[in-house]
PDB file of N, CA and C in Angstrom:
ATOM      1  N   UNK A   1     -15.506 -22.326  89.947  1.00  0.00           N
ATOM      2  CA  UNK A   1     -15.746 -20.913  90.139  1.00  0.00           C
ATOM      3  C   UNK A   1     -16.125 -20.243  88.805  1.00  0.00           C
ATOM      4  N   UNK A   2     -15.598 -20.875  87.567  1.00  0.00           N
ATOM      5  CA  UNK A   2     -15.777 -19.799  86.343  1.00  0.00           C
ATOM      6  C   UNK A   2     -17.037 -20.211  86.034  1.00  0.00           C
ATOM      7  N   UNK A   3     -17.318 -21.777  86.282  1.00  0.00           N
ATOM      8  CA  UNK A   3     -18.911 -22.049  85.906  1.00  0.00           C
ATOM      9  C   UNK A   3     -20.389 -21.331  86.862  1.00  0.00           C
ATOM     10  N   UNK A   4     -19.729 -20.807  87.803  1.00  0.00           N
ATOM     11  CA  UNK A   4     -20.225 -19.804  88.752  1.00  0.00           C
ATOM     12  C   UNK A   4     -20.579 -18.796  87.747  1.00  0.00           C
ATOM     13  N   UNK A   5     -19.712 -18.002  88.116  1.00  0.00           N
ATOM     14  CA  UNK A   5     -19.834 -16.370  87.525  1.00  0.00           C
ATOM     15  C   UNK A   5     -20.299 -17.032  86.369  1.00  0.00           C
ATOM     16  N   UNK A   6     -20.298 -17.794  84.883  1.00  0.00           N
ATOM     17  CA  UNK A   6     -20.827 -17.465  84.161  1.00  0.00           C
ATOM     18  C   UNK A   6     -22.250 -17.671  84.071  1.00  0.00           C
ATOM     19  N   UNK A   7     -22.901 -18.862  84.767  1.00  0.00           N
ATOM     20  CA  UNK A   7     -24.178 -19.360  85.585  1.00  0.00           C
ATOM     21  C   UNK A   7     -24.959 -17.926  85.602  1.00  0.00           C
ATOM     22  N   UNK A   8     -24.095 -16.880  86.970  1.00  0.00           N
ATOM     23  CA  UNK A   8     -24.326 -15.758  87.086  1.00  0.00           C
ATOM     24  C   UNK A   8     -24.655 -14.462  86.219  1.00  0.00           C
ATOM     25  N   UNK A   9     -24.088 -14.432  85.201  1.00  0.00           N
ATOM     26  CA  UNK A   9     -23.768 -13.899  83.754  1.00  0.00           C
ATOM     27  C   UNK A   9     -25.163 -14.081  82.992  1.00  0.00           C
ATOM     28  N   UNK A  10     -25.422 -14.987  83.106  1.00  0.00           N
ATOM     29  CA  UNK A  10     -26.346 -15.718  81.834  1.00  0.00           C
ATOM     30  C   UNK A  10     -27.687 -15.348  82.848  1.00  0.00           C
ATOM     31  N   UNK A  11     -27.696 -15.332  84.002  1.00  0.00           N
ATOM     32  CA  UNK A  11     -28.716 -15.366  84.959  1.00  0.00           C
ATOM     33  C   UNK A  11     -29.200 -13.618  84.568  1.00  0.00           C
ATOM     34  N   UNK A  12     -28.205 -13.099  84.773  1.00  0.00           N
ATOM     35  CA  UNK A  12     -28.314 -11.524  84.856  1.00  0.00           C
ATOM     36  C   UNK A  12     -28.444 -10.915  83.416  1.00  0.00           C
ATOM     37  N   UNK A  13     -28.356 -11.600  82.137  1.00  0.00           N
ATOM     38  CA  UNK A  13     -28.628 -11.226  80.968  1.00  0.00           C
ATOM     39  C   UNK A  13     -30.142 -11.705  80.839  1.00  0.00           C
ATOM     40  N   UNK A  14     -30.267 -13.299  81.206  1.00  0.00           N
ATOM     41  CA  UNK A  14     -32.052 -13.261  80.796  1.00  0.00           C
ATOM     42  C   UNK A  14     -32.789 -11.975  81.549  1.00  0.00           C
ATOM     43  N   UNK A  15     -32.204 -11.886  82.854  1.00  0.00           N
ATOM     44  CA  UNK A  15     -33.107 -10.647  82.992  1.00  0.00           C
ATOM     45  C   UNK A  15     -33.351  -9.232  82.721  1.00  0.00           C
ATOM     46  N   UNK A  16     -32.193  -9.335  82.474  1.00  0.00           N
ATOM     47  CA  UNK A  16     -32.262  -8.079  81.822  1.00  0.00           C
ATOM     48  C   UNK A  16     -32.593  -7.796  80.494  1.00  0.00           C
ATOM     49  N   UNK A  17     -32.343  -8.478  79.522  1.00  0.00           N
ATOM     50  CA  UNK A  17     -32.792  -8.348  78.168  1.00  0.00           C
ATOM     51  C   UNK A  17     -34.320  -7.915  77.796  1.00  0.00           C
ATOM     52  N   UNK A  18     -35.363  -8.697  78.724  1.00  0.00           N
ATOM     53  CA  UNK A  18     -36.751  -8.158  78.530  1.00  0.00           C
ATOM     54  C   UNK A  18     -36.742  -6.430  78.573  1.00  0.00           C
ATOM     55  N   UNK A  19     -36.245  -5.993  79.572  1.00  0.00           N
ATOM     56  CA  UNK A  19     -36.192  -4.977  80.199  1.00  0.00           C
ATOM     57  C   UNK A  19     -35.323  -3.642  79.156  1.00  0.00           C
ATOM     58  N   UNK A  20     -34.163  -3.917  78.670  1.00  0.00           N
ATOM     59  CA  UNK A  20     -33.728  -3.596  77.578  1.00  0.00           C
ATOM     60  C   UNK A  20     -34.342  -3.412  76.164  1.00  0.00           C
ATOM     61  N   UNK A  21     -35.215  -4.570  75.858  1.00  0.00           N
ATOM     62  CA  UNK A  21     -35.622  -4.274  74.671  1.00  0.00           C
ATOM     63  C   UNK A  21     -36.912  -3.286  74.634  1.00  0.00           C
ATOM     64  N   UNK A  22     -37.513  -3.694  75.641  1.00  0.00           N
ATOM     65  CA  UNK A  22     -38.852  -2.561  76.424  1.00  0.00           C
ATOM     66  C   UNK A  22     -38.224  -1.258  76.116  1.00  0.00           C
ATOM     67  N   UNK A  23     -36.974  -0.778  76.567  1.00  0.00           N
ATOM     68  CA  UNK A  23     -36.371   0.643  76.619  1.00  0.00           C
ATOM     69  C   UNK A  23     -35.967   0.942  74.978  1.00  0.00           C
ATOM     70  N   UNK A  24     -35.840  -0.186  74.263  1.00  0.00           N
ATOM     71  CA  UNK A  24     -35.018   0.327  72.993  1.00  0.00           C
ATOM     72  C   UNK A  24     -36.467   0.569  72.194  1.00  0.00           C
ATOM     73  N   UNK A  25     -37.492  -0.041  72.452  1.00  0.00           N
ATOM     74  CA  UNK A  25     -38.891  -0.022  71.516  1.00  0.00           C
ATOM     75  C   UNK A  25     -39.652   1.426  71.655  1.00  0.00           C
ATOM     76  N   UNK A  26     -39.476   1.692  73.543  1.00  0.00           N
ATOM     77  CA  UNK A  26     -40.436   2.731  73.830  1.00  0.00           C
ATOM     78  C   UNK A  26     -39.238   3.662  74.605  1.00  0.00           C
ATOM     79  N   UNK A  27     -38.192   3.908  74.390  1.00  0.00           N
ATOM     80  CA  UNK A  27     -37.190   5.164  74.886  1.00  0.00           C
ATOM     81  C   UNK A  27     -37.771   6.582  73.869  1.00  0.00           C
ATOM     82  N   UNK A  28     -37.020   7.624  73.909  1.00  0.00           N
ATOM     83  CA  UNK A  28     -36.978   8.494  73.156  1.00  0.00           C
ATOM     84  C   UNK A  28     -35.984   8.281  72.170  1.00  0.00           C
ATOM     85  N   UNK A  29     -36.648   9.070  71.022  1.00  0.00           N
ATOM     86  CA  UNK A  29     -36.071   8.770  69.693  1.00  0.00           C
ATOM     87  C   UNK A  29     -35.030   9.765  69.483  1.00  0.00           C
ATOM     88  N   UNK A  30     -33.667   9.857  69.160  1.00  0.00           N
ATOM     89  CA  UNK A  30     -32.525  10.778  68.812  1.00  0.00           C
ATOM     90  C   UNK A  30     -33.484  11.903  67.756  1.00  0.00           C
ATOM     91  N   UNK A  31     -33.005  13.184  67.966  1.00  0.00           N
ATOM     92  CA  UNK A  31     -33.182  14.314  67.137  1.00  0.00           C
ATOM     93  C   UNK A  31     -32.149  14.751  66.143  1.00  0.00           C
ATOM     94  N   UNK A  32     -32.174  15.809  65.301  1.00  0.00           N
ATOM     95  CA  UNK A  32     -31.553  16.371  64.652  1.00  0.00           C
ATOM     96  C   UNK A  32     -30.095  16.773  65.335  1.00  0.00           C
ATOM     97  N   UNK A  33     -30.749  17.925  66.329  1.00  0.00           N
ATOM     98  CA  UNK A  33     -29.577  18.590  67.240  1.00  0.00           C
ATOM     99  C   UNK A  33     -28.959  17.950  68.486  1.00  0.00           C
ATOM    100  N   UNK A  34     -29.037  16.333  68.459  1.00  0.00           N
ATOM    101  CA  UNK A  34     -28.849  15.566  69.234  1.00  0.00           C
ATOM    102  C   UNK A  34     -27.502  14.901  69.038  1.00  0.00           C
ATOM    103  N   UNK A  35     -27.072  14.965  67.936  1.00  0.00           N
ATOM    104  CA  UNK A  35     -25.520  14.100  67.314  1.00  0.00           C
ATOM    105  C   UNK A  35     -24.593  15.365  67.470  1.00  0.00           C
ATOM    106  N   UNK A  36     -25.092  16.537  67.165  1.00  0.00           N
ATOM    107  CA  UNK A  36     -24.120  17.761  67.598  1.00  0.00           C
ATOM    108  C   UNK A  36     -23.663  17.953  69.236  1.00  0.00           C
ATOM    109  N   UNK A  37     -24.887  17.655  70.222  1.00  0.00           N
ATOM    110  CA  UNK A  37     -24.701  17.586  71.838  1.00  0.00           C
ATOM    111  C   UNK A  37     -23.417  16.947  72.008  1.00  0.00           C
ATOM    112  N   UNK A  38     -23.804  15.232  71.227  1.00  0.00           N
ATOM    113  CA  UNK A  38     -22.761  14.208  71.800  1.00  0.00           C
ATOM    114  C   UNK A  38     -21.479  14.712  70.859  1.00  0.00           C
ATOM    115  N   UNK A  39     -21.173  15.064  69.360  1.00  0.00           N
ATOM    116  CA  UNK A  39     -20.354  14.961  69.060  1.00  0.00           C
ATOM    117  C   UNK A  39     -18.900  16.450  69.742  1.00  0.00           C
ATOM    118  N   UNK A  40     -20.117  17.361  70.123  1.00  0.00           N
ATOM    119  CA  UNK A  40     -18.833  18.798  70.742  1.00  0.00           C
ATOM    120  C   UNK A  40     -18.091  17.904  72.248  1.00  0.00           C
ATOM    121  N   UNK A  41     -18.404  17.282  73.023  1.00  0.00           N
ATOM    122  CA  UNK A  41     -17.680  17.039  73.729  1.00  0.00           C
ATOM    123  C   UNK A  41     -16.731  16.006  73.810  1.00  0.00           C
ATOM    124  N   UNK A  42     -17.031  15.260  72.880  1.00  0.00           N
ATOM    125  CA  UNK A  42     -16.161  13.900  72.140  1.00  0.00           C
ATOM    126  C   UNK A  42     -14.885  14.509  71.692  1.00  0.00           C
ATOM    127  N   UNK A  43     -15.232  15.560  70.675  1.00  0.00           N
ATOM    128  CA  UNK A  43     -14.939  16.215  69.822  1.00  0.00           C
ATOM    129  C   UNK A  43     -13.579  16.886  70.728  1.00  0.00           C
ATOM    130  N   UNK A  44     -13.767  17.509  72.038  1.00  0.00           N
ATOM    131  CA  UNK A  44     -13.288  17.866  73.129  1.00  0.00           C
ATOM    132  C   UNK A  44     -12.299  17.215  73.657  1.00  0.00           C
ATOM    133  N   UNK A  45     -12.688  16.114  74.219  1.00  0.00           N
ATOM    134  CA  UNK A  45     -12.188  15.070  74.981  1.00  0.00           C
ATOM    135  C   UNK A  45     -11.007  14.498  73.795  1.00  0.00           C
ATOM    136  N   UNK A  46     -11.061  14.135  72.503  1.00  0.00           N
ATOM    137  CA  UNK A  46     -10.078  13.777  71.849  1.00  0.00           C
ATOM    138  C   UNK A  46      -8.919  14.729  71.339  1.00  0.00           C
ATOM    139  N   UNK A  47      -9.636  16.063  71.431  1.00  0.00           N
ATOM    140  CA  UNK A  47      -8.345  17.516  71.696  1.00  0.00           C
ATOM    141  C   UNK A  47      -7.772  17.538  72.327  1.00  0.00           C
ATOM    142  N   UNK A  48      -8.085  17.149  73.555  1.00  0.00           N
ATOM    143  CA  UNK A  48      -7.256  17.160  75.419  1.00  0.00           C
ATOM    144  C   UNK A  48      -6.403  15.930  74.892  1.00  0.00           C
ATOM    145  N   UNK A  49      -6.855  14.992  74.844  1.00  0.00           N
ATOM    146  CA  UNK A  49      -5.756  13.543  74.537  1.00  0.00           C
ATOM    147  C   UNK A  49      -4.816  13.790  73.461  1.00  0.00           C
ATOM    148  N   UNK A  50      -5.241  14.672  72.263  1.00  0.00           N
ATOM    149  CA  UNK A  50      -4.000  14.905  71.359  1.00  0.00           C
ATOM    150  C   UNK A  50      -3.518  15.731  72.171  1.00  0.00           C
ATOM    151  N   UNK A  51      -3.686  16.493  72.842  1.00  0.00           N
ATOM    152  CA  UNK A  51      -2.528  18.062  73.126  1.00  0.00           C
ATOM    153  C   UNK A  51      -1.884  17.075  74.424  1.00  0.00           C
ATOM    154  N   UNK A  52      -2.025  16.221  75.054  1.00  0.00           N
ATOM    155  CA  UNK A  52      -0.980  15.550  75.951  1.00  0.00           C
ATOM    156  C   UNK A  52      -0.353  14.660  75.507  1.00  0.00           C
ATOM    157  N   UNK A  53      -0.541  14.136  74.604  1.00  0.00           N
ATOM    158  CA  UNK A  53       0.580  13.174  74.107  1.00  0.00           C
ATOM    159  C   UNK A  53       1.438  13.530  73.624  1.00  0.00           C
ATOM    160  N   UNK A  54       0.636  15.195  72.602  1.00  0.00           N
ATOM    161  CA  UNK A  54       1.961  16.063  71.894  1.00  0.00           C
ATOM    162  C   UNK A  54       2.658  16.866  72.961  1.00  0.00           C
ATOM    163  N   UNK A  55       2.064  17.011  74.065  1.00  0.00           N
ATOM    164  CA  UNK A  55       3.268  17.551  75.530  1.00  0.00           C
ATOM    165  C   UNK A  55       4.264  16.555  75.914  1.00  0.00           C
ATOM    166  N   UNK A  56       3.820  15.592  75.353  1.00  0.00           N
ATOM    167  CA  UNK A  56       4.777  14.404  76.116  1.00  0.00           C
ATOM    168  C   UNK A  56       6.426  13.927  75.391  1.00  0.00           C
TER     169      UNK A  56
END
């Protein structure tokens, strides 16, 4: 069975990898005001996790 799924694994990475690197060559390129988008809600999300642990 594990030589299964990994058979499977390896099956589903060759194909996908073409397809992946296609997206990493020709995706859109990150901006300036683009690390600020991702970092305010990160930024967020790790406030909520400190203020419940310090409730706890």
């Amino acid at each position: 069975m594990k030589i299964a799924w990994a058979a499977a694994l390896v099956m589903m990475l060759w194909v996908l990898y073409p397809r992946a690197k296609e997206w990493l060559e020709h995706g859109p390129k990150a901006e300036s005001g683009d690390w600020q988008a991702v970092l305010v809600p990160i930024g967020l999300v790790i406030g909520f996790v400190v203020l419940l642990v310090l409730m706890v």
